[in-house]
Protein backbone atom coordinates (compact mmCIF):
# COMPACT_ATOMS: atom_id res chain seq x y z
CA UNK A 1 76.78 -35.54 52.09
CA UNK A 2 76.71 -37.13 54.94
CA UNK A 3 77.61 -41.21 55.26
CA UNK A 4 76.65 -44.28 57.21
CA UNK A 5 78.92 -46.75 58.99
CA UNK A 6 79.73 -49.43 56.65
CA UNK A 7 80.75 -52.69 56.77
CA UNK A 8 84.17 -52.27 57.91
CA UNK A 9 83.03 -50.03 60.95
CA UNK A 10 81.97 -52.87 63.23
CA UNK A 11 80.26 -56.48 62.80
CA UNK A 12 76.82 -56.93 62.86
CA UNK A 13 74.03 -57.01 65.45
CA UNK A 14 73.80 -60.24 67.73
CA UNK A 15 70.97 -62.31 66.35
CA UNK A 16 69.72 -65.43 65.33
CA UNK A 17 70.02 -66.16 61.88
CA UNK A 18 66.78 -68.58 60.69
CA UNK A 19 66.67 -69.51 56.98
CA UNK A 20 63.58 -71.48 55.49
CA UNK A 21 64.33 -73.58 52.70
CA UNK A 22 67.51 -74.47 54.27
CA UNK A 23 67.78 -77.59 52.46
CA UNK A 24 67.67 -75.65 48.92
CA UNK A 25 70.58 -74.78 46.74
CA UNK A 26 70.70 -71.64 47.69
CA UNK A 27 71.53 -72.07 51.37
CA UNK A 28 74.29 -73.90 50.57
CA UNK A 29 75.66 -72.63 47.40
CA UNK A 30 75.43 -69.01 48.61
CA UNK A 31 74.35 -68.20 52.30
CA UNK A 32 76.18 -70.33 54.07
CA UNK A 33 79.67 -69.57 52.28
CA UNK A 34 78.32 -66.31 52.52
CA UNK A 35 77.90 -66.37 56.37
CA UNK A 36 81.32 -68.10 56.53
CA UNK A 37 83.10 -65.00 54.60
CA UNK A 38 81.64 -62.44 57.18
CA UNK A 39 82.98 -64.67 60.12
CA UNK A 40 86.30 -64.60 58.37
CA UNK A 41 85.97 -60.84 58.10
CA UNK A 42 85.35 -60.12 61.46
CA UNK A 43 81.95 -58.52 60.62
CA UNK A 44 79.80 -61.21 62.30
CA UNK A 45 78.96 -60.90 65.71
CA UNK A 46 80.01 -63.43 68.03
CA UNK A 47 76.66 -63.74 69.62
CA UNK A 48 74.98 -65.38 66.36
CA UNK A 49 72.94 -68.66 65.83
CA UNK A 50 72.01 -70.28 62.91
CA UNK A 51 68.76 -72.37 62.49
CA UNK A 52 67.48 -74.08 59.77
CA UNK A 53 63.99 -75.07 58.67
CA UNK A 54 62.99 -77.43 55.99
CA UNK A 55 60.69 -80.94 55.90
CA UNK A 56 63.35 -83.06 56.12
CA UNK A 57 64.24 -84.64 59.53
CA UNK A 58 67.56 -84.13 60.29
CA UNK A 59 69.08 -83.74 64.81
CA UNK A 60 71.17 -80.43 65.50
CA UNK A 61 74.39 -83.16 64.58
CA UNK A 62 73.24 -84.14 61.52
CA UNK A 63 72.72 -81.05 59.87
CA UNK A 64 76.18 -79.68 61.16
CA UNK A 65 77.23 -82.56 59.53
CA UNK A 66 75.66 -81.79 56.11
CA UNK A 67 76.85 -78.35 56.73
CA UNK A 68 80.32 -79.18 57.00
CA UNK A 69 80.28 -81.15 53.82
CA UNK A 70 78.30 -78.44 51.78
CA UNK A 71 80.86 -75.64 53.49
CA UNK A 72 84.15 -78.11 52.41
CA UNK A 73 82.19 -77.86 48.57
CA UNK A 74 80.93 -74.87 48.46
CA UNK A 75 83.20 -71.80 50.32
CA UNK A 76 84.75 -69.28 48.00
CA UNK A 77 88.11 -68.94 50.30
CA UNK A 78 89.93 -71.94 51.56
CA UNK A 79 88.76 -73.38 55.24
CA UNK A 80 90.15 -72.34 58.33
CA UNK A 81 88.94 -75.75 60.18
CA UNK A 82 89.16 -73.90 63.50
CA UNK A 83 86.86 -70.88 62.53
CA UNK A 84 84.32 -73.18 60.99
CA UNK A 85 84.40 -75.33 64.24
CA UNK A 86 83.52 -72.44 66.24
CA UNK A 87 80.63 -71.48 63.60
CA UNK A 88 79.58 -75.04 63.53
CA UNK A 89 78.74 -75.08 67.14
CA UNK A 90 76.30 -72.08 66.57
CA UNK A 91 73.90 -74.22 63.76
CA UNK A 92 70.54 -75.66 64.99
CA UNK A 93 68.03 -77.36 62.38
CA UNK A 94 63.80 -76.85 62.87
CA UNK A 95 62.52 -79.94 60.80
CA UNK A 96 58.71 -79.10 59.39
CA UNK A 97 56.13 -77.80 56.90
CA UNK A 98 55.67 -74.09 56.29
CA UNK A 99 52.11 -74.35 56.74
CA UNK A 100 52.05 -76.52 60.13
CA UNK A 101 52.02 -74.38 63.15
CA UNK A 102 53.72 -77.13 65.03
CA UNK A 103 57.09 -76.13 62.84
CA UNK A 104 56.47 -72.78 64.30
CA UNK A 105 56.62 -73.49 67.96
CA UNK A 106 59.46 -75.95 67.39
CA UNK A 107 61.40 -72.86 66.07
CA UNK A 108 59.82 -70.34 69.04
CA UNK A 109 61.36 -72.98 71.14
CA UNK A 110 64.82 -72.78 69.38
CA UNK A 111 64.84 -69.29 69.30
CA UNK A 112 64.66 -68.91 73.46
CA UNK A 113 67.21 -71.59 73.61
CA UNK A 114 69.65 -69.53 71.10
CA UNK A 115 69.03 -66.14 73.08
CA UNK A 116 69.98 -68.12 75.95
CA UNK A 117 73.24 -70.06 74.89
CA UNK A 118 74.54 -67.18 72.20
CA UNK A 119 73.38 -63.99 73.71
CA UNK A 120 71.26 -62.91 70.50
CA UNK A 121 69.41 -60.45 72.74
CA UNK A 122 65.95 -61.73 71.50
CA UNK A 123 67.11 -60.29 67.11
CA UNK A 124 66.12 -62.33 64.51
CA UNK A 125 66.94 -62.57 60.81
CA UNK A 126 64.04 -64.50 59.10
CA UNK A 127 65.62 -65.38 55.65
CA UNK A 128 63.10 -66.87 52.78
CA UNK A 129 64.88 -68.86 50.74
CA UNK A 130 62.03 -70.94 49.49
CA UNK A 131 59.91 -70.30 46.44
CA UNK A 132 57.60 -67.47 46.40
CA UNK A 133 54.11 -69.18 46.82
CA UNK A 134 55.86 -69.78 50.49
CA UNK A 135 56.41 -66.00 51.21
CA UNK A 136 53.14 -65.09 52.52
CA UNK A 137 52.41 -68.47 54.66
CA UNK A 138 55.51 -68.35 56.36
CA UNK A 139 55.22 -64.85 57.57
CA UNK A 140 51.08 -65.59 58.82
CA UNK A 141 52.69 -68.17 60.79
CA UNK A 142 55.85 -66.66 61.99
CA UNK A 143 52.88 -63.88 63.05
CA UNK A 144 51.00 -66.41 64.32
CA UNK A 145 53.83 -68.06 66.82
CA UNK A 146 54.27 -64.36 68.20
CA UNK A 147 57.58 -64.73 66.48
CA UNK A 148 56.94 -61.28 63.87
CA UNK A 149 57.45 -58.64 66.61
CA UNK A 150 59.25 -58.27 70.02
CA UNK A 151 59.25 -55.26 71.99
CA UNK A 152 62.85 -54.59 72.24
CA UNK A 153 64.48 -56.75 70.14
CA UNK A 154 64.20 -56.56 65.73
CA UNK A 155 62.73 -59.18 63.95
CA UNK A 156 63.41 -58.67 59.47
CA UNK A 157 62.54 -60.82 57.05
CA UNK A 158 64.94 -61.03 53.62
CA UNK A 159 62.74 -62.20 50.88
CA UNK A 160 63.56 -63.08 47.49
CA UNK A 161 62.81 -62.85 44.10
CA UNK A 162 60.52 -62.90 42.72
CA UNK A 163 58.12 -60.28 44.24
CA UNK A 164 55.41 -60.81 41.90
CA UNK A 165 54.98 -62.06 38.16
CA UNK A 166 53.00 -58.51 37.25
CA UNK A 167 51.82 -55.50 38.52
CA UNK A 168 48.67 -57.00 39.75
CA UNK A 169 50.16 -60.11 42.00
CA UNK A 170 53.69 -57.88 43.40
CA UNK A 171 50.59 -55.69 44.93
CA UNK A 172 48.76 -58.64 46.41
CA UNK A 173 51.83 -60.28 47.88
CA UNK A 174 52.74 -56.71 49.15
CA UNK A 175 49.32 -56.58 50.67
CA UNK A 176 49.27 -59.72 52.28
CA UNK A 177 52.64 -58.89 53.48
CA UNK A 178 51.97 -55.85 55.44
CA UNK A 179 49.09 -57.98 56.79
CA UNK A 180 51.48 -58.69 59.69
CA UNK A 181 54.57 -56.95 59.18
CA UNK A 182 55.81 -52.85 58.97
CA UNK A 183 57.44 -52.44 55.74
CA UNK A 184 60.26 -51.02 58.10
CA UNK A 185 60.83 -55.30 58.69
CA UNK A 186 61.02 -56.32 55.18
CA UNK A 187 63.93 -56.78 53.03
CA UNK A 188 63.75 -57.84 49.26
CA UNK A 189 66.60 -59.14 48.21
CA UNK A 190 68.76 -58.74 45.27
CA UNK A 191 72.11 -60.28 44.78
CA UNK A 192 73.46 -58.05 42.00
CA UNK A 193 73.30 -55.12 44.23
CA UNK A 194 75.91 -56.68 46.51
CA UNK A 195 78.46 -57.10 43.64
CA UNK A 196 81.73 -54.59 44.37
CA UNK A 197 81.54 -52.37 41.34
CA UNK A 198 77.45 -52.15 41.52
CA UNK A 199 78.01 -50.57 45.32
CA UNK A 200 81.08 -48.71 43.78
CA UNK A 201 78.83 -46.63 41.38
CA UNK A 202 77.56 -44.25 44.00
CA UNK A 203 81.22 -43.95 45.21
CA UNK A 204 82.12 -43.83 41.09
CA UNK A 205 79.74 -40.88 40.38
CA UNK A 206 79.70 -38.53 43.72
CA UNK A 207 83.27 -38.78 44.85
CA UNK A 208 84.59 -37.59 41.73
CA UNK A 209 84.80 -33.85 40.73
CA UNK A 210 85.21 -34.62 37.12
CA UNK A 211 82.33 -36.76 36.42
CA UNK A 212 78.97 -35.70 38.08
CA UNK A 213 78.96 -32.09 35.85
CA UNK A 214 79.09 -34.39 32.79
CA UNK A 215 76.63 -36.90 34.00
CA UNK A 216 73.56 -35.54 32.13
CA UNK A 217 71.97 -34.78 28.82
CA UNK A 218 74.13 -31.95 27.98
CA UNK A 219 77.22 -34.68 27.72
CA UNK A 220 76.08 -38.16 27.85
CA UNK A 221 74.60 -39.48 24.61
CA UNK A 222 73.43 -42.73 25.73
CA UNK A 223 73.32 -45.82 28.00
CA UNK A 224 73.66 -49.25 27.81
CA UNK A 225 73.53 -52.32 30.33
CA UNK A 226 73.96 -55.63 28.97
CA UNK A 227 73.41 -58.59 31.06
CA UNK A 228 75.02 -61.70 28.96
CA UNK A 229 74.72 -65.07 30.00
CA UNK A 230 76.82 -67.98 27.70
CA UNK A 231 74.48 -70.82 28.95
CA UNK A 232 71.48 -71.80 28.32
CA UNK A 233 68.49 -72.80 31.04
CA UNK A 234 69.95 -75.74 31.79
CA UNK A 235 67.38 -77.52 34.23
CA UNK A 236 65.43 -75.31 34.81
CA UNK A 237 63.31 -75.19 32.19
CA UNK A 238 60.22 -75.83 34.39
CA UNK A 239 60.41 -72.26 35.94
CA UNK A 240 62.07 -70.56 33.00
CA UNK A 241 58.53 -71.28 31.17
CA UNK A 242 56.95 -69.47 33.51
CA UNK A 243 59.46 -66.48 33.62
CA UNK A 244 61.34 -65.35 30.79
CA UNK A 245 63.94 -62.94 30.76
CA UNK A 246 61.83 -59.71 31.42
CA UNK A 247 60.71 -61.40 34.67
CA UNK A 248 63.82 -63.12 35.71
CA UNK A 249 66.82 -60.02 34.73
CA UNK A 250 64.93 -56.55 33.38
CA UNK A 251 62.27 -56.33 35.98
CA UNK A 252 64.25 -56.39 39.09
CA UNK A 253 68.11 -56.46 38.30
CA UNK A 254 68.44 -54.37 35.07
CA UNK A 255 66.04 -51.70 36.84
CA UNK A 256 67.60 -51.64 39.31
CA UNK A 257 70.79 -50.96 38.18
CA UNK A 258 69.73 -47.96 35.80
CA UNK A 259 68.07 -46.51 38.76
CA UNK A 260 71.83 -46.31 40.71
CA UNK A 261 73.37 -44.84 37.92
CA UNK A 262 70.69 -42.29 36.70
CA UNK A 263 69.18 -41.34 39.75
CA UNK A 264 70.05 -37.41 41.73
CA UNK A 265 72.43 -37.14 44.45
CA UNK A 266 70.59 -38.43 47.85
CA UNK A 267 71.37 -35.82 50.41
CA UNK A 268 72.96 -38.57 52.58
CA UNK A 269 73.93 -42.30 51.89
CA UNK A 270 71.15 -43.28 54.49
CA UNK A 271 69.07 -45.62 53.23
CA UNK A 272 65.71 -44.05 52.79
CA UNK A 273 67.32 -41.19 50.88
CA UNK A 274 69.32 -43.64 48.77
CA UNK A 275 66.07 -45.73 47.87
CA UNK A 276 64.25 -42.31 47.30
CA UNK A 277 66.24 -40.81 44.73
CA UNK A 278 66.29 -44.58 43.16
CA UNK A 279 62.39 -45.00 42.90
CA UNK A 280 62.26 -41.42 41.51
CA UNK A 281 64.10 -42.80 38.66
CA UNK A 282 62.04 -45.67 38.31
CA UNK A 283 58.67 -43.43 38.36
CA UNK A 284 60.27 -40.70 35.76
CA UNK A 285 60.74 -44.17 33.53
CA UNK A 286 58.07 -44.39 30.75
CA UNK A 287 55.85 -47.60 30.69
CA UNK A 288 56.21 -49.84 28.04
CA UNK A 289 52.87 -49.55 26.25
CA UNK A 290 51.65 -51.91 23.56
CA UNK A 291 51.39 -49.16 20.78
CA UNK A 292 55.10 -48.96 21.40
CA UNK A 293 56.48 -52.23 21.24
CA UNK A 294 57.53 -52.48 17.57
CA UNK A 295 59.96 -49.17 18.13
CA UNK A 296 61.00 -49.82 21.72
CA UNK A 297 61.48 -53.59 22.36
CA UNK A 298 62.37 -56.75 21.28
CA UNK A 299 62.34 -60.25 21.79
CA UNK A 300 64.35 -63.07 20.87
CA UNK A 301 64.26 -67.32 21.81
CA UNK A 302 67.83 -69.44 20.98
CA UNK A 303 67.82 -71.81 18.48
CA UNK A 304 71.01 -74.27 18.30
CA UNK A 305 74.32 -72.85 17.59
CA UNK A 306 77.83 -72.93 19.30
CA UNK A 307 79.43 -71.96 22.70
CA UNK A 308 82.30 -72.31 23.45
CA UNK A 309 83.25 -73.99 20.68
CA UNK A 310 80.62 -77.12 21.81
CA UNK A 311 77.04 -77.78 19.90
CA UNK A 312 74.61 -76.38 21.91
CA UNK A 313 71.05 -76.95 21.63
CA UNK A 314 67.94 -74.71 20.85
CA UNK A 315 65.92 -73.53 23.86
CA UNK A 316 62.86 -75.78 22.68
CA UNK A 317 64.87 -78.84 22.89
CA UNK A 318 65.86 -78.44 26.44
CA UNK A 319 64.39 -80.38 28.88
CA UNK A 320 61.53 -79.63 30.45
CA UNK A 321 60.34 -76.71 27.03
CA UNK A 322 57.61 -76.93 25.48
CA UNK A 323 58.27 -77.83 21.71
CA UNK A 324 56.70 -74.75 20.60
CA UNK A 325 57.16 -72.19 23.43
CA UNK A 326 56.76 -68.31 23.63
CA UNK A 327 58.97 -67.80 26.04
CA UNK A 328 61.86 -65.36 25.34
CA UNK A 329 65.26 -66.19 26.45
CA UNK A 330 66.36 -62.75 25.05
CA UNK A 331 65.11 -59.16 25.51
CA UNK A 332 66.34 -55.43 24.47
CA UNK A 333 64.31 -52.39 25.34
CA UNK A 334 64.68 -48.93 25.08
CA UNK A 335 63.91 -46.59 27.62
CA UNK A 336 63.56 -43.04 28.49
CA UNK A 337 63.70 -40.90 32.02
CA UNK A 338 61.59 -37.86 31.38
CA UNK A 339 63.24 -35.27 33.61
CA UNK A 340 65.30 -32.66 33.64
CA UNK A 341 68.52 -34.41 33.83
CA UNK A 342 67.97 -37.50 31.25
CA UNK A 343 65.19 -35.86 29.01
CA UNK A 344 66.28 -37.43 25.15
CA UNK A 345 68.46 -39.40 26.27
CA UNK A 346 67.72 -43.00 25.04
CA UNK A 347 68.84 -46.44 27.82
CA UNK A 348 68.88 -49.76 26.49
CA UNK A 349 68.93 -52.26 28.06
CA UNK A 350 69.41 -56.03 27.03
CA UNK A 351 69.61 -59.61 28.33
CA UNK A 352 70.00 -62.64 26.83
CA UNK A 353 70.77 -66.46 27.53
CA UNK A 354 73.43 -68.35 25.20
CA UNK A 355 75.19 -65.28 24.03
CA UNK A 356 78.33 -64.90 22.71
CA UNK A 357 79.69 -64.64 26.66
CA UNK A 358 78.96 -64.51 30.27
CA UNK A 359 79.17 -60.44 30.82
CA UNK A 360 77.33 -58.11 32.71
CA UNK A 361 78.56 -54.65 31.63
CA UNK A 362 77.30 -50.91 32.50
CA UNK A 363 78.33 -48.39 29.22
CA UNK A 364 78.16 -44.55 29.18
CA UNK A 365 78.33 -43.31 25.82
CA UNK A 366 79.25 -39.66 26.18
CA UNK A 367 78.54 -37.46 22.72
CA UNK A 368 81.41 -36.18 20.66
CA UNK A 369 83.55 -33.34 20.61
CA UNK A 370 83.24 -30.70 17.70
CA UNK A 371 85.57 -31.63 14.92
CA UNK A 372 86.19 -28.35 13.70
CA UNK A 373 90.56 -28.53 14.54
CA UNK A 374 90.39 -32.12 12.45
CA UNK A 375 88.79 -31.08 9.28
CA UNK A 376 92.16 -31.24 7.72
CA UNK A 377 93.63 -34.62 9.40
CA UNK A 378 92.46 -37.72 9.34
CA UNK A 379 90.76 -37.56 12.29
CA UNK A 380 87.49 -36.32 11.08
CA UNK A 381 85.91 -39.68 12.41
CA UNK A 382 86.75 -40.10 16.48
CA UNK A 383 85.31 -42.60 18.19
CA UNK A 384 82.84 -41.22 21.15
CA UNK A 385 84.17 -41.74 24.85
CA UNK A 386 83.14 -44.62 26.98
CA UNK A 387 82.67 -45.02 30.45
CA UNK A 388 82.15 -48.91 31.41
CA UNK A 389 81.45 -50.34 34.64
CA UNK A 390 82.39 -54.27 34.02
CA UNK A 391 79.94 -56.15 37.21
CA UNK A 392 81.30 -59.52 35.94
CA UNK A 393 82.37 -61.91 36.01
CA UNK A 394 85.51 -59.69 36.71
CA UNK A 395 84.74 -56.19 38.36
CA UNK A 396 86.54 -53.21 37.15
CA UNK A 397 85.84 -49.61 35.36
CA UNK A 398 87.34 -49.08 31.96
CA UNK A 399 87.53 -45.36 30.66
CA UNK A 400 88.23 -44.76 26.77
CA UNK A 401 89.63 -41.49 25.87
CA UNK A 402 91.95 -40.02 22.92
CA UNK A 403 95.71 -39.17 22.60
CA UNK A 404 98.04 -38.26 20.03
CA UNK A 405 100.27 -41.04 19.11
CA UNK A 406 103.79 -40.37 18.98
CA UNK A 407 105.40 -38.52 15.13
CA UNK A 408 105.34 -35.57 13.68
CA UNK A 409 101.89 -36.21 11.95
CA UNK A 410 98.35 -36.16 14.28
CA UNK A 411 96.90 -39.38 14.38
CA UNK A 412 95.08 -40.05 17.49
CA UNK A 413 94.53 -43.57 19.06
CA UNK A 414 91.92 -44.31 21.45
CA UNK A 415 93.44 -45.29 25.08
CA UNK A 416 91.68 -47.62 27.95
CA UNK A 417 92.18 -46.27 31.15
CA UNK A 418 91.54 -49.24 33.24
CA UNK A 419 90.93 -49.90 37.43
CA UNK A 420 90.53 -53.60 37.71
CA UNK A 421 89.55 -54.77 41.32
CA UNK A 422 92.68 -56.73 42.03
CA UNK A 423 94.47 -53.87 41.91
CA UNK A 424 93.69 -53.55 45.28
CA UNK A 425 95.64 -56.58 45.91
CA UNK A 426 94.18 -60.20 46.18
CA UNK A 427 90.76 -60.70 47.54
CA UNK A 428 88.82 -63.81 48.87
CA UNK A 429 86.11 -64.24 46.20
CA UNK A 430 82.58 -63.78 47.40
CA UNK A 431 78.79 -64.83 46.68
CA UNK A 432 77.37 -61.23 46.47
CA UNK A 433 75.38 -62.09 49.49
CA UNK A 434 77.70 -61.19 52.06
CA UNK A 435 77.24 -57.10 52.07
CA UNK A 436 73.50 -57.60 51.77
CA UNK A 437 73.67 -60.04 54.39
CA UNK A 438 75.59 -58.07 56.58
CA UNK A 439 73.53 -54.73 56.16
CA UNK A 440 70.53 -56.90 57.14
CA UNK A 441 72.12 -57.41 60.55
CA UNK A 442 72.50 -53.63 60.91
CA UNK A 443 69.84 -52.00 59.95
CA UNK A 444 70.81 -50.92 56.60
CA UNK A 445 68.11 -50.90 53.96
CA UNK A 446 69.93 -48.83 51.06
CA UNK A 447 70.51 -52.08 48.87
CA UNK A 448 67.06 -53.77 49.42
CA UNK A 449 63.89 -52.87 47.11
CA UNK A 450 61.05 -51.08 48.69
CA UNK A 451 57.30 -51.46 47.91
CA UNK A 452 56.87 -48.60 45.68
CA UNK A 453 60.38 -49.49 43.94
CA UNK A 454 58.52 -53.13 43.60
CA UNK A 455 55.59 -51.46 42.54
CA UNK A 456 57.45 -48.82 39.84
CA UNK A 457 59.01 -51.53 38.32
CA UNK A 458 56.21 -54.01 37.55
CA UNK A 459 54.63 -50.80 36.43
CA UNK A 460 57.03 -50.34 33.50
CA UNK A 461 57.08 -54.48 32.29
CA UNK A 462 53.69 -55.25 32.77
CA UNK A 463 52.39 -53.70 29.67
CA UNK A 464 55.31 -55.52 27.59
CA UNK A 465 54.69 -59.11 29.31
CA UNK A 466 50.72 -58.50 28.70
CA UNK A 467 51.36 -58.04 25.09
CA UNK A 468 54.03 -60.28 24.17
CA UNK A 469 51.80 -63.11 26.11
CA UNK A 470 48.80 -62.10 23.66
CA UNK A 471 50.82 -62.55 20.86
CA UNK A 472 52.95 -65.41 19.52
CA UNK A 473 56.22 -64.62 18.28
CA UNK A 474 56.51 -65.49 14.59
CA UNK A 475 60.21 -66.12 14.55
CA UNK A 476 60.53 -67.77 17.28
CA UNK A 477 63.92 -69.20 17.21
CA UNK A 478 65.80 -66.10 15.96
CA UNK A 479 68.76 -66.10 17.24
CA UNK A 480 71.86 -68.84 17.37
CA UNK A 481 73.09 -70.02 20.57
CA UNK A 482 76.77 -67.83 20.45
CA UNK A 483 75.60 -65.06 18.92
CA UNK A 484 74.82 -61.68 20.46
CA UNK A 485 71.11 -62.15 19.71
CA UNK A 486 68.55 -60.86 17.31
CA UNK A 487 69.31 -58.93 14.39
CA UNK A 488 66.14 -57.19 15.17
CA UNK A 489 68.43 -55.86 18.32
CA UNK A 490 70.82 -54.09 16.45
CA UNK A 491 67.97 -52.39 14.34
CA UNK A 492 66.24 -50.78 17.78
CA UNK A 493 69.97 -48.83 18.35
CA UNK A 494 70.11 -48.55 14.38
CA UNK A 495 67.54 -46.33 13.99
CA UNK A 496 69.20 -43.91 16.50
CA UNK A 497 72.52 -44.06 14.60
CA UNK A 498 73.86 -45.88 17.41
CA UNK A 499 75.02 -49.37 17.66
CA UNK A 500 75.54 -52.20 20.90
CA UNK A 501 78.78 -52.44 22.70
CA UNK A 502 79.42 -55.94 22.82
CA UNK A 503 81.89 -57.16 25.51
CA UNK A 504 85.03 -58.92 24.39
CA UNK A 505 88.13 -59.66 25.68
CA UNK A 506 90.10 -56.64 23.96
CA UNK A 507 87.34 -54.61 25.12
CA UNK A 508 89.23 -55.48 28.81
């Protein structure tokens, strides 16, 4: 298996670096502390611009000014004042609308000027931060400025999530997409694929002799991923109306993730044969069909309850909820991989907001030994090994096996062999952005979604979203803010003779 120069081979390409929506809180909450990080890493190029675009009018000074504030809030490491000068001196704003071709000459205009001053050799970066019903417009008139193509020079464009709200609408946007771009250019985003131990899992699983001849159905009983979030929607009820769990965490996150741990070895870590042997996963997944809802999902809304030791209100009293909504704040599905590696074995998968804590956990339940040699101990009951890959908030792998205790007599005690990140030694935290940004700049495609990966996914929701929208929930609330959701939850695993791992601190 062959690999491909990673992020601590050499910076990135020169380019300039032009974010839409640059105004938003993701611009300065997570690229631009991001961008900072890769500066500080040595894995930007010096021959980089940053430019801006968003409706409000702001001069080149003024927005580095507003940068430097929202960099002083917002980094992750503390400020070198003399790196951040340098950057600073790199950042150009575009003030207009996304559908005004006037913006787009401004920024044609820009562009030339950065090419000429920073030596960006005619690369661009297009990066969408702005809500999806922008996606398509902005591309038409990036096409239309000339700005979508050169003829030696790259132009991408990071887009991201949502792609889509179904099956039916990720196709369109695909569609109108492609009207102007190679899908070669595009990169969908998604930030939990640039988290340490979700890159690790390919390293996890095919650099270790031990694990890949276990890592089937022969050995591994089940899966779980849990994605746990302790707060609620806070303000953004408005858009979490509209979504719902399945739309904001299973379709693209949770999928994603199952794909990287169930999918075949790629023959090289390229990233077309990475993203192959991912969407085969996701196309060997079975939809989740209507007739099958009552045995293979379920769906769950907060009421009030406790976190963190504070009252915390139901989801329908939050601002900006409908009284009586439908939406569900929680989801748990079970799904199954029908092929030769993964046929009968069940993954669930589960997400939920105002749970007991803020976790996101990957758990390999392997099956157990034969007890014949502890029919006369008191061992006749051992617990099944774990493998789990914590994502966060702290990033680690935690392996639970058995050993004899100490004495004459043969008790055996279950033992956590951890790896914790900071083992490595202290490490600047991060936004998750930076790889992804970074492998943007190079070429590198092996952590973005494709359009069939897009398309494979909505394929296995749809069905669910269709039929939970047709129905009303009856129980809506039915589960307490600080709980670990449902009870209906713990029946899907119960009739399997299996039960959740819930994260806790001992668990650590």
């Amino acid at each position: 298996m062959s690999a491909s120069p990673r992020a601590q081979d050499r910076p990135g390409d020169p380019c300039a670096f032009v974010i839409f929506g640059v105004s938003g809180d993701l611009a300065k909450r997570k690229l631009l502390p991001a961008l900072y990080n890769l500066r500080a890493n040595g894995l930007l190029p010096p021959s980089l611009a940053v430019i801006g675009v968003a409706r409000r009018e702001y001069s080149h000074q003024q927005f580095r000014e507003i940068m430097r504030k929202e960099i002083r809030e917002f980094a992750t490491q503390a400020l070198d004042e003399n790196l951040w000068a340098a950057m600073e001196k790199s950042l150009y704003f575009c003030q207009g609308d996304f559908n005004d071709p006037a913006t787009f000459q401004r920024l044609a205009v820009l562009l030339h000027d950065a090419e000429v001053a920073h030596a960006t050799r005619g690369n661009v970066l297009f990066y969408l931060a702005t809500p999806p019903e922008n996606f398509a417009e902005i591309v038409q008139q990036v096409h239309a400025a000339g700005l979508s193509r050169a003829e030696t020079a790259w132009r991408r464009f990071i887009i991201e999530k949502p792609f889509g709200r179904d099956l039916a609408s990720a196709r369109a946007l695909n569609t109108e997409l492609h009207r102007h771009l190679d899908e070669s250019q595009i990169y969908r985003i998604d930030h939990y694929l640039g988290k340490e131990t979700v890159q690790n899992i390919m390293a996890l699983r095919f650099s270790n002799g031990f694990l890949e001849p276990v890592w089937n159905r022969r050995y591994v009983d089940h899966m779980q991923i849990t994605v746990a979030e302790s707060i609620g929607v806070e303000n953004r009820g408005n858009y979490y109306e509209t979504a719902g769990v399945v739309r904001d965490m299973l379709q693209n996150h949770m999928l994603q993730l199952m794909a990287l741990v169930a999918m075949e070895p790629p023959i090289s870590f390229q990233g077309e044969e990475v993203r192959n042997e991912r969407v085969k996963v996701l196309n060997a997944i079975h939809p989740l069909e209507d007739g099958q809802l009552d045995a293979k999902a379920v769906r769950g809304q907060y009421g009030p309850g406790v976190t963190g030791g504070q009252p915390a209100a139901g989801y329908r009293s939050e601002p900006r909820v409908s009284p009586d909504s439908n939406t569900e704040t929680y989801a748990a599905v079970k799904l199954e991989v029908d092929n030769w590696r993964w046929s009968g074995v069940p993954f669930y998968l589960r997400s939920g907001k105002r749970l007991v804590r803020r976790d996101t956990e990957i758990m390999i339940q392997f099956r157990r030994p034969p007890l014949l040699l502890f029919r006369e101990t008191d061992c006749e009951r051992i617990e099944p090994n774990r493998l789990i890959l914590h994502i966060q908030p702290e990033e680690g792998i935690n392996l639970r096996i058995h050993a004899k205790k100490p004495g004459p007599a043969l008790h055996l005690a279950t033992v956590n062999l951890d790896f914790n990140y900071t083992d490595f030694g202290p490490t600047p935290a991060a936004t998750g952005y930076e790889r992804l940004i970074y492998d943007a700049t190079t070429g590198d495609t092996t952590l973005f979604h494709r359009e069939d990966m897009v398309d494979a996914s909505w394929r296995i929701v749809t069905p669910l979203l269709e039929a939970w929208a047709a129905t009303r929930a009856p129980d809506f609330p039915n589960y307490a803010a600080g709980s670990w959701g449902p009870s209906a939850a713990d029946d899907l695993l119960a009739r399997g003779g299996r039960g959740w791992w819930n994260p806790n601190s001992a668990a650590h």
